[in-house]
Protein backbone atom coordinates (compact mmCIF):
# COMPACT_ATOMS: atom_id res chain seq x y z
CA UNK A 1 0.00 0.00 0.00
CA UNK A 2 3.28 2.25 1.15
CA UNK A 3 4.81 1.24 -1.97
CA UNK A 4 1.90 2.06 -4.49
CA UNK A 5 0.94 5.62 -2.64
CA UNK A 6 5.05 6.33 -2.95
CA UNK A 7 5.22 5.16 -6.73
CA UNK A 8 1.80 7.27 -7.30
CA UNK A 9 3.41 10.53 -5.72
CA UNK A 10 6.25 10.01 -7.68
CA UNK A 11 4.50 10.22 -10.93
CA UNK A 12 2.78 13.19 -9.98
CA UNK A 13 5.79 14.68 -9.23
CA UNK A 14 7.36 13.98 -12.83
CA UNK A 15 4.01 15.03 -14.68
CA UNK A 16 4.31 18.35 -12.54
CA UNK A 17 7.75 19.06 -14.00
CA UNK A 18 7.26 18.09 -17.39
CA UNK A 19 7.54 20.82 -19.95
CA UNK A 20 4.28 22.59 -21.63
CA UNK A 21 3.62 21.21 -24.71
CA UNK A 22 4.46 22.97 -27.86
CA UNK A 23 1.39 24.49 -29.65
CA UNK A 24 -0.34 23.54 -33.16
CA UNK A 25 1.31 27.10 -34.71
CA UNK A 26 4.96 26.13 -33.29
CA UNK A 27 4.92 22.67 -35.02
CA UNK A 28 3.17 24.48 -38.67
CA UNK A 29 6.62 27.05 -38.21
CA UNK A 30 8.81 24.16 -37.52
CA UNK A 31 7.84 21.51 -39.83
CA UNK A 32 10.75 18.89 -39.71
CA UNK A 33 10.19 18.81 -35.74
CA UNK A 34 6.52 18.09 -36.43
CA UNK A 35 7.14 14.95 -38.49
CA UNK A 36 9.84 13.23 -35.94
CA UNK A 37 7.10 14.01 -33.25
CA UNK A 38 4.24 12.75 -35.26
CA UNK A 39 6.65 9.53 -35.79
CA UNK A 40 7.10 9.28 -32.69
CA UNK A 41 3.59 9.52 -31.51
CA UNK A 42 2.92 6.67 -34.20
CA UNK A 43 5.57 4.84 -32.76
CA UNK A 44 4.35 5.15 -28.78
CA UNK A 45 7.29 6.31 -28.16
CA UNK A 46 5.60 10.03 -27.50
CA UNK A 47 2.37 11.19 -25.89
CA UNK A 48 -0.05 13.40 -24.83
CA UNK A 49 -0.87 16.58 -26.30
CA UNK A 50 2.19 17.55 -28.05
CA UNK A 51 1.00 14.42 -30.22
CA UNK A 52 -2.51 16.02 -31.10
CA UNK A 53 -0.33 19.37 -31.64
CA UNK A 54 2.17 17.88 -33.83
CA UNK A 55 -0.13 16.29 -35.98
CA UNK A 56 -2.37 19.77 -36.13
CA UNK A 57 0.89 21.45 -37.32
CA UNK A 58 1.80 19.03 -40.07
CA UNK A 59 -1.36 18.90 -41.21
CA UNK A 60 -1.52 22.48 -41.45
CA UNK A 61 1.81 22.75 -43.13
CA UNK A 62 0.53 20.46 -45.69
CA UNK A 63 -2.54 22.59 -46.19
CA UNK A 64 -0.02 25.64 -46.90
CA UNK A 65 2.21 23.55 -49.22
CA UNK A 66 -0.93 22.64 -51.27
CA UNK A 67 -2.54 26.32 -51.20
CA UNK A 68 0.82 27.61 -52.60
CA UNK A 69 1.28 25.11 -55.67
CA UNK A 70 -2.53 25.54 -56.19
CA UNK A 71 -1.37 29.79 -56.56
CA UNK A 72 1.35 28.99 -58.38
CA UNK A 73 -0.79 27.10 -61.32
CA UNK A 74 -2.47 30.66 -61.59
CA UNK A 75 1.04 32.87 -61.51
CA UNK A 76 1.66 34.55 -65.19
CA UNK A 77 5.50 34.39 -63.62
């Protein structure tokens, strides 16, 4: 009972220290970062948030990518 109650209060203690995940608009600016995370998430080698983030941001880079080709067809450059 000791044991479980010390090993509980030690995970609380690591999840209080852990670093705020990185937003949606950090991983769409930093798109190489994105993809190891979202590997890594894939890979349950990565949780939590920063997974849902990651995968918002390379989706969204993705969008960007497509939006400018999709301009591009209409340049007269």
């Amino acid at each position: 009972m000791i044991g479980r109650l010390v090993a509980v209060l030690a995970l609380a203690g690591l999840a209080a220290c852990s670093p705020e995940p990185r937003s949606a608009s950090y991983f769409e600016a930093h798109p190489d970062e994105a993809a190891k995370v979202a590997d890594a998430c894939k890979a349950g080698t990565h949780r939590g948030q920063e997974c849902v983030n990651a995968e918002a941001g390379v989706a969204a880079a993705q969008r960007t990518e497509r939006m400018n080709a999709f301009r591009k067809g209409f340049s007269k450059d």
